[in-house]
C-alpha atoms as a PDB file:
ATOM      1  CA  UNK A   1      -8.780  12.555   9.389  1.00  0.00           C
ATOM      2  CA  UNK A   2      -6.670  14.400   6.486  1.00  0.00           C
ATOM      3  CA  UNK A   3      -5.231  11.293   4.649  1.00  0.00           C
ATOM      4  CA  UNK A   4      -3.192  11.793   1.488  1.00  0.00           C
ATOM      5  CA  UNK A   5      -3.263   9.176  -0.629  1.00  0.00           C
ATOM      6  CA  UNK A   6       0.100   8.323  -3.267  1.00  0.00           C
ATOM      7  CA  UNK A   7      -1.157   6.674  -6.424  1.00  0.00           C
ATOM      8  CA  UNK A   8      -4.981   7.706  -5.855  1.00  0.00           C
ATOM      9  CA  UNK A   9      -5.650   7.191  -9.831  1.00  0.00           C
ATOM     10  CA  UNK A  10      -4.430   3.587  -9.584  1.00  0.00           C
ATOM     11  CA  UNK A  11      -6.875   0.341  -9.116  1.00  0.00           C
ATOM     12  CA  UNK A  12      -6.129   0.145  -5.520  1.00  0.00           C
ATOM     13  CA  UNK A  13      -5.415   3.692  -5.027  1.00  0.00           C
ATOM     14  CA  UNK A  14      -9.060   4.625  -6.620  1.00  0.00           C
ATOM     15  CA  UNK A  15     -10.556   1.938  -4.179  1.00  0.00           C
ATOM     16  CA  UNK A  16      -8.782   3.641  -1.041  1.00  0.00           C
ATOM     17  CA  UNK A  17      -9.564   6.819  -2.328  1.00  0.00           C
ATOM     18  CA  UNK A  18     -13.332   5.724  -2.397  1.00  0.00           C
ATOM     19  CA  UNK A  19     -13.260   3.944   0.866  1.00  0.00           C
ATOM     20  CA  UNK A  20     -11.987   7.221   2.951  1.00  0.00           C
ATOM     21  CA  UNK A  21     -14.557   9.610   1.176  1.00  0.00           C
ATOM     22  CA  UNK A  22     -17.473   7.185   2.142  1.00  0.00           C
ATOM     23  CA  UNK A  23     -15.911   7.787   5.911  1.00  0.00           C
ATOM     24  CA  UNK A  24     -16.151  11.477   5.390  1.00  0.00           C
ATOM     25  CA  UNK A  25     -12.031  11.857   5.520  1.00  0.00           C
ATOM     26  CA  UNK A  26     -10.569  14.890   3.844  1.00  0.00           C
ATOM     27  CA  UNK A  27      -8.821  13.525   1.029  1.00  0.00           C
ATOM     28  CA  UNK A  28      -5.592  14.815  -1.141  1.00  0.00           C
ATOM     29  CA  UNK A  29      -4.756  12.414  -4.063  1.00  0.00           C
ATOM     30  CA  UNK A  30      -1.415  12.836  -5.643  1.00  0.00           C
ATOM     31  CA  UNK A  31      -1.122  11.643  -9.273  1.00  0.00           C
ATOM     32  CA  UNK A  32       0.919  11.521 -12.045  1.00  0.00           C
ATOM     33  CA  UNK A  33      -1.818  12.271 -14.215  1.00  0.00           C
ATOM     34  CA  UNK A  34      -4.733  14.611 -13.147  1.00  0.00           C
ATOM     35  CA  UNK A  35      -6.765  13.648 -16.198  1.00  0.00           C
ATOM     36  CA  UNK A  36      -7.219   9.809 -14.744  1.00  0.00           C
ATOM     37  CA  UNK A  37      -8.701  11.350 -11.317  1.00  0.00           C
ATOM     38  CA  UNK A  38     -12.491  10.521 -11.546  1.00  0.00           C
ATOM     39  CA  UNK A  39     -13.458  11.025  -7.280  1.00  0.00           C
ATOM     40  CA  UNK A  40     -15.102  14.147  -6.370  1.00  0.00           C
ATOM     41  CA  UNK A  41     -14.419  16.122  -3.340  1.00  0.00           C
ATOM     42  CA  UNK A  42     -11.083  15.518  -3.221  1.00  0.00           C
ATOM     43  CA  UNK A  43      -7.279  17.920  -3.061  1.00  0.00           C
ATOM     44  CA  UNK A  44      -5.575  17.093  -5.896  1.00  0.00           C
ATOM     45  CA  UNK A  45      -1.780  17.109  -6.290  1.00  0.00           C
ATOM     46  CA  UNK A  46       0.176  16.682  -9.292  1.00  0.00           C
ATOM     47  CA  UNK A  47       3.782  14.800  -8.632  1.00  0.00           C
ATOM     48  CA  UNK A  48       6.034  12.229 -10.988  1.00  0.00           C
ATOM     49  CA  UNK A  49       7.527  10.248  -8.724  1.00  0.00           C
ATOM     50  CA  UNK A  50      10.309   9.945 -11.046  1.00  0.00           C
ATOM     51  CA  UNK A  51      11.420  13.634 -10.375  1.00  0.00           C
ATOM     52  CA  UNK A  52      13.963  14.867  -8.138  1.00  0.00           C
ATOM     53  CA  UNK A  53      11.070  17.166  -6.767  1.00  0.00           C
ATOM     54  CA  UNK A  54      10.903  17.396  -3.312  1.00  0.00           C
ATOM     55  CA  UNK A  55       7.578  15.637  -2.529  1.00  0.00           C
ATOM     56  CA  UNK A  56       7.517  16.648   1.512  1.00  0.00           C
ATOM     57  CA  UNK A  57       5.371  20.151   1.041  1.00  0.00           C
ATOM     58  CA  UNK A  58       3.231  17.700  -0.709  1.00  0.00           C
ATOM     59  CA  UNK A  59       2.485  15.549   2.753  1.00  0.00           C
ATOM     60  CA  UNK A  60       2.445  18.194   5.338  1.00  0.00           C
ATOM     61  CA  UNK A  61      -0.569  18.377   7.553  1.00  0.00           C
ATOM     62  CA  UNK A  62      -1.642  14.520   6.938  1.00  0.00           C
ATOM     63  CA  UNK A  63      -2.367  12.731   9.256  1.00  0.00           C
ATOM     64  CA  UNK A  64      -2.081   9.381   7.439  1.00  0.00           C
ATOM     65  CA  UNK A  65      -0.115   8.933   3.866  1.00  0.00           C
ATOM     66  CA  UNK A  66      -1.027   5.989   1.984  1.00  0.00           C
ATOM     67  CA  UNK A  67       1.451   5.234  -0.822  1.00  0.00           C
ATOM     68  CA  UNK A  68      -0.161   2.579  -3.503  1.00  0.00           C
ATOM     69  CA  UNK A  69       2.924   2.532  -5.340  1.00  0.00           C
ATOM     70  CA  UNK A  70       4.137  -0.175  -8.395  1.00  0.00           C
ATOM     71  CA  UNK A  71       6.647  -0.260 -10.885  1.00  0.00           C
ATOM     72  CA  UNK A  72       4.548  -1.851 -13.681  1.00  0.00           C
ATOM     73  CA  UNK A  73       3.209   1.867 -14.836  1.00  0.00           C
ATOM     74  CA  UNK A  74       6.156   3.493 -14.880  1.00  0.00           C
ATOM     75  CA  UNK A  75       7.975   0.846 -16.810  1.00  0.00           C
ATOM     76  CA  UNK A  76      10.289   1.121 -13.489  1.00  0.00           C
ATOM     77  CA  UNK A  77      10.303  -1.516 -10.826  1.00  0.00           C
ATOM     78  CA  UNK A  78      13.295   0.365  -8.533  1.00  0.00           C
ATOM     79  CA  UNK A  79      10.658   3.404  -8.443  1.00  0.00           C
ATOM     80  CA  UNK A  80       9.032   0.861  -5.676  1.00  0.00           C
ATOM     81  CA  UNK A  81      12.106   0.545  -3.013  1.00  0.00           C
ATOM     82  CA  UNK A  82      12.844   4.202  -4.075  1.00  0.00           C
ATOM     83  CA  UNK A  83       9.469   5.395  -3.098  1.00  0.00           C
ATOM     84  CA  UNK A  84      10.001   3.643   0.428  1.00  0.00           C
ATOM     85  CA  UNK A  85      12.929   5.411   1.205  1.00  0.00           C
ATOM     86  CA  UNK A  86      12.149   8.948  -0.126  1.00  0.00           C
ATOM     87  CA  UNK A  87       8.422   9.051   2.243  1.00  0.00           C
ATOM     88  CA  UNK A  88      10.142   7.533   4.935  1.00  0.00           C
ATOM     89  CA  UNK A  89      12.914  10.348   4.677  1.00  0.00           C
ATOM     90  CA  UNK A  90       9.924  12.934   4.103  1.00  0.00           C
ATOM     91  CA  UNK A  91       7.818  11.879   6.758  1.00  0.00           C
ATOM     92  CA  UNK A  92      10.499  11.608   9.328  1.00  0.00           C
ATOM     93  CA  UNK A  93       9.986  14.113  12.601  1.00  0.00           C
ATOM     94  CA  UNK A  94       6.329  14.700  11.345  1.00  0.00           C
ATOM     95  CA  UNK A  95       3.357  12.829  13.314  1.00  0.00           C
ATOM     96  CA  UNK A  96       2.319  11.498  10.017  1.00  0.00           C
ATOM     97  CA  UNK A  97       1.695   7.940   9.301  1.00  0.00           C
ATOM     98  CA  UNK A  98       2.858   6.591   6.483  1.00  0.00           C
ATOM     99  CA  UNK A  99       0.825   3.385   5.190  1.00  0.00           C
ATOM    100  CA  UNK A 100       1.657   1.557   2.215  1.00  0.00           C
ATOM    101  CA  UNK A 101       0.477  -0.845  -0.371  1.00  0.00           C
ATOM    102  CA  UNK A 102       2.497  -3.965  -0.346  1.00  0.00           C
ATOM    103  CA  UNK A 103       2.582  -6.962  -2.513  1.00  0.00           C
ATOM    104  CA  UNK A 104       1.733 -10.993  -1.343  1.00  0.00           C
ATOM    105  CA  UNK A 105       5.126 -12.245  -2.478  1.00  0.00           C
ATOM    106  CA  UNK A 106       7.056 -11.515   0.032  1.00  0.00           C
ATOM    107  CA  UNK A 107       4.928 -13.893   2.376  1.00  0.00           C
ATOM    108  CA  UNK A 108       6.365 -16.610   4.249  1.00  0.00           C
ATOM    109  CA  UNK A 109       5.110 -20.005   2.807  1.00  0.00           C
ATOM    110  CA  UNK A 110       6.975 -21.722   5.395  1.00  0.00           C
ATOM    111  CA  UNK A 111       9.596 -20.009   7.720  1.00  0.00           C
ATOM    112  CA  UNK A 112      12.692 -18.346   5.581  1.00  0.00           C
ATOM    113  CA  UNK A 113      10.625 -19.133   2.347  1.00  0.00           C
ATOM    114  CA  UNK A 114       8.809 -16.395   0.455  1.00  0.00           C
ATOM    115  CA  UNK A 115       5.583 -17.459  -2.012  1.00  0.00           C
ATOM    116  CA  UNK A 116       7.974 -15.050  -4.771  1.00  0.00           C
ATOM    117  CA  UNK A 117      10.851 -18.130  -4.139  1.00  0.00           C
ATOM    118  CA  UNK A 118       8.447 -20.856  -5.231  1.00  0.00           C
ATOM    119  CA  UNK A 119       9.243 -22.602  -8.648  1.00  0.00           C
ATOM    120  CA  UNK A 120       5.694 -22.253  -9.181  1.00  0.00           C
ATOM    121  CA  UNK A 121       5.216 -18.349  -8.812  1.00  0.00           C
ATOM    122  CA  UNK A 122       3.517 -16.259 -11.576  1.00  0.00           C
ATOM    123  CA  UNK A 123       6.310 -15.097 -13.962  1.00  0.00           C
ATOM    124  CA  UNK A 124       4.723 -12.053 -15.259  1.00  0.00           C
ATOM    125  CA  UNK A 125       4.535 -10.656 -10.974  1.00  0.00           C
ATOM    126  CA  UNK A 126       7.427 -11.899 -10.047  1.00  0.00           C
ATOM    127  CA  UNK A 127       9.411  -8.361 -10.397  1.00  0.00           C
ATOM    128  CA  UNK A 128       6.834  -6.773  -8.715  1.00  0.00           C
ATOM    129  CA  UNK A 129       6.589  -8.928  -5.837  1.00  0.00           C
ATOM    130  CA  UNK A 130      10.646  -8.478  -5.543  1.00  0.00           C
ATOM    131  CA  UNK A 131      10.569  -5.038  -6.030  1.00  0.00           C
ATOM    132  CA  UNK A 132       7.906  -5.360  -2.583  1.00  0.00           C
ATOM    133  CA  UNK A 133       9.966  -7.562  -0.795  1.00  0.00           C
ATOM    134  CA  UNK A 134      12.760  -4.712  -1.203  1.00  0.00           C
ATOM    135  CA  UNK A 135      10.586  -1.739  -0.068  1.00  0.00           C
ATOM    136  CA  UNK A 136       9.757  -4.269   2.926  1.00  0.00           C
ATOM    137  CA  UNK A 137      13.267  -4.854   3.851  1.00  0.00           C
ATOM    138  CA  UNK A 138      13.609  -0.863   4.150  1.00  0.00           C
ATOM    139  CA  UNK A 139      10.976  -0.409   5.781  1.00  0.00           C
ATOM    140  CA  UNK A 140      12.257  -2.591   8.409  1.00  0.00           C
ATOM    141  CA  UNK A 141      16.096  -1.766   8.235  1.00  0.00           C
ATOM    142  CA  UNK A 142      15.830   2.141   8.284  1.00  0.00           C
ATOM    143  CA  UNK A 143      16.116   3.919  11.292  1.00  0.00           C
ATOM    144  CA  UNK A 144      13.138   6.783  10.925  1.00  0.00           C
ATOM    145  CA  UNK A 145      10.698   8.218  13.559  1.00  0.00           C
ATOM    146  CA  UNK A 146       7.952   7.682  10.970  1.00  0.00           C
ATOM    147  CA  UNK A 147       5.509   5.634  12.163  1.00  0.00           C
ATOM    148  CA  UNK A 148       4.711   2.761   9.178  1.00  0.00           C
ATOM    149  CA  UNK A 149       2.464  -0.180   8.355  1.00  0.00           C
ATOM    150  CA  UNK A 150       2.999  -2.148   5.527  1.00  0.00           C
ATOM    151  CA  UNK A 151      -0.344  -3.843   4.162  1.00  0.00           C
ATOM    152  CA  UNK A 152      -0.153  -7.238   1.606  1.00  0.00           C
ATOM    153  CA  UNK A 153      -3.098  -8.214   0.257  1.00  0.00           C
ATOM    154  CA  UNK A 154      -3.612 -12.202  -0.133  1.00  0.00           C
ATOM    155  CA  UNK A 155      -2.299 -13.768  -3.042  1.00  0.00           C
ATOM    156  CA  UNK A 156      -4.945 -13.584  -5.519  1.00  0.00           C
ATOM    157  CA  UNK A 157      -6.684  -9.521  -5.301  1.00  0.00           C
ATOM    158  CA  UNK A 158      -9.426  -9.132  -7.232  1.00  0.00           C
ATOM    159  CA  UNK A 159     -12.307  -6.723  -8.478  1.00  0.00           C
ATOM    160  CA  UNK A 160     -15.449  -7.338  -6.092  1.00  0.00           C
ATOM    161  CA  UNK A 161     -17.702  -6.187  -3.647  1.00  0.00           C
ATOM    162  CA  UNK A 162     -17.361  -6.380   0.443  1.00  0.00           C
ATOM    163  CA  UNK A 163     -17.650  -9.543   1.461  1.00  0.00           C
ATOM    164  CA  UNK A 164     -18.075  -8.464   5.142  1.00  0.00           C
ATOM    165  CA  UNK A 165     -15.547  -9.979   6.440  1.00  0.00           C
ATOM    166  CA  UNK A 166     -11.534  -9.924   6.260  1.00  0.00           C
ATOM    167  CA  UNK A 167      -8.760 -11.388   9.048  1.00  0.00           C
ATOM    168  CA  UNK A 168      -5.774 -10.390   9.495  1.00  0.00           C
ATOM    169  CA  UNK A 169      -2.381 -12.153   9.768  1.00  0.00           C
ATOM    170  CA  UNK A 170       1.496 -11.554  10.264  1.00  0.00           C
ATOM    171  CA  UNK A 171       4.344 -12.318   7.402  1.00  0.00           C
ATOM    172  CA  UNK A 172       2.934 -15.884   7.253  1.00  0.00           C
ATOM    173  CA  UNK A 173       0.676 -16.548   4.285  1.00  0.00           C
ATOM    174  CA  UNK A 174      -2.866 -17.871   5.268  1.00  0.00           C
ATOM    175  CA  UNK A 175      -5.793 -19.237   3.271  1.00  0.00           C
ATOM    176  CA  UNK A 176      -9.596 -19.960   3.920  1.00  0.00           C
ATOM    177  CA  UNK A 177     -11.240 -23.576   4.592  1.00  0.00           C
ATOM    178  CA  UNK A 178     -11.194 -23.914   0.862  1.00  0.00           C
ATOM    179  CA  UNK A 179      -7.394 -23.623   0.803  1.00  0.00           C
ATOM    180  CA  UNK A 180      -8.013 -20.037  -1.164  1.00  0.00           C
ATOM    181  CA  UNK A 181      -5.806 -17.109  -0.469  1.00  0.00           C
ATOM    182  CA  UNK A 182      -7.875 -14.458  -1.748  1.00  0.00           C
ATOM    183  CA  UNK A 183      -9.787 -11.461  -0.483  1.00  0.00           C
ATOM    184  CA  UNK A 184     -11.736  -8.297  -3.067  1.00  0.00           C
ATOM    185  CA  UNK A 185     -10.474  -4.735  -3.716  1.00  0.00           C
ATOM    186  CA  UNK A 186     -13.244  -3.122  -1.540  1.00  0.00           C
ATOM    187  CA  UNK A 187     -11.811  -5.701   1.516  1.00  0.00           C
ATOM    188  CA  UNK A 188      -8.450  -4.887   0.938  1.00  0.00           C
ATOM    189  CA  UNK A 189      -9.112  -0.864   1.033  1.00  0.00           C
ATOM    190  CA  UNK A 190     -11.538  -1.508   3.949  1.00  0.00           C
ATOM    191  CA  UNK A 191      -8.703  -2.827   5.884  1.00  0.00           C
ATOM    192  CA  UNK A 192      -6.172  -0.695   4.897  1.00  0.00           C
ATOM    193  CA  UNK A 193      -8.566   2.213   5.701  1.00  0.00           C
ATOM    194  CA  UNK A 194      -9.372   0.220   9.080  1.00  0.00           C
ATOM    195  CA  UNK A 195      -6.024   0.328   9.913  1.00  0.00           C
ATOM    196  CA  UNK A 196      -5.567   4.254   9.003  1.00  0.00           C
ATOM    197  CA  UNK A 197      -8.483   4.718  11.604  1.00  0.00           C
ATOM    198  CA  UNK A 198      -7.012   2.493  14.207  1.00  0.00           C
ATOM    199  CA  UNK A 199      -3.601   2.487  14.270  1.00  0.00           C
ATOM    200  CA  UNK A 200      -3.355  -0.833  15.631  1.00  0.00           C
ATOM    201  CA  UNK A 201      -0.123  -2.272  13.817  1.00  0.00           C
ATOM    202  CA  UNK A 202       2.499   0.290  14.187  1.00  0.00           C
ATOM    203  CA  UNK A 203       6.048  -0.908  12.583  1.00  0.00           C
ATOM    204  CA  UNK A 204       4.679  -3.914  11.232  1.00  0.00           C
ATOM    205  CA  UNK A 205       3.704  -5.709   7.940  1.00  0.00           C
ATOM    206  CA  UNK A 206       0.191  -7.200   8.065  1.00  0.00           C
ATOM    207  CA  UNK A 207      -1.591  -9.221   5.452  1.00  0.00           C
ATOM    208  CA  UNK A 208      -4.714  -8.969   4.578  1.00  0.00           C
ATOM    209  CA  UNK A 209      -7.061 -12.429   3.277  1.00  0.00           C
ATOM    210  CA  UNK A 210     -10.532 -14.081   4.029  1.00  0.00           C
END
């Protein structure tokens, strides 16, 4: 598959950048900074997402786009929702796929009740996770041909190896028999890649956990 990957010099991006080349997928990583990119035998594509470039030459022939997109870099949370609607508007009559890198917040603790609601949320995330839940809610409110999946890891992401194993749920927030939410980088880019292979959650948001 050609997938292009949005954000490819990021922590997650680099991960899913990894993950597709060890597949043998053609990769094209657009960056902000060329200088970051450390993978090999990849298309590189220099974009600011803050531009008023037009990023759609940029995504033609893909078959899948994944956008790993947040608002911490860029000092610029809106950049998230924005970046929602501007590959959604790109993508639109094209075949392409577009796949994107959610956030955990906007998981349902109980039904109508988001983990980012809870009095007991991380502060320093918590514009982050709402600038998610806002991408989210275009995804599902815009009417687009683009075919989309939007991917939230568990609550806690963190650097690790496969553990072999992931499942995969709906907008309601899961945890293992320890009562962990939790799953590694490697997991989380295995799915996501997974899903860029299979296609099996068209239109949906899917989390990702142990």
């Amino acid at each position: 598959m050609n997938i292009t990957i949005l954000g490819a010099t990021g922590w997650i991006g680099g991960e899913l950048t990894k993950q597709a080349l060890l597949r043998d997928h053609q990769v094209t990583a657009i960056v902000r900074n060329p200088d970051k990119l450390t993978a090999e035998n990849v298309t590189l594509n220099t974009f600011d997402l803050q531009s008023d470039d037009d990023i759609a030459p940029l995504l033609a022939g893909a078959d899948v786009v994944i956008a790993s997109i947040g608002g911490r870099a860029a000092g610029n949370h809106e950049l998230v929702a924005q970046t929602a609607k501007r590959l959604l508007t790109a993508l639109s009559g094209s075949s392409t796929r577009l796949l994107w890198v959610g956030g955990a917040g906007s998981l349902e603790a109980a039904p109508g009740v988001t983990l980012v609601s809870s009095a007991d949320f991380p502060a320093e995330y918590k514009a982050e996770a709402l600038a998610q839940g806002e991408a989210l809610e275009i995804f599902r409110a815009t009417k687009t041909t683009t075919q989309w999946t939007f991917v939230s890891p568990a609550a806690v992401i963190y650097p690790g190896t496969s553990e072999g194993s992931y499942r995969i749920g709906g907008d309601a927030f899961f945890t293992n028999e320890q009562g962990e939410s939790k799953i590694s980088v490697t997991d989380y880019a295995i799915a996501m890649i997974d899903e860029a292979q299979n296609a099996a959650h068209i239109n949906q948001r899917i989390s990702v956990a142990y």
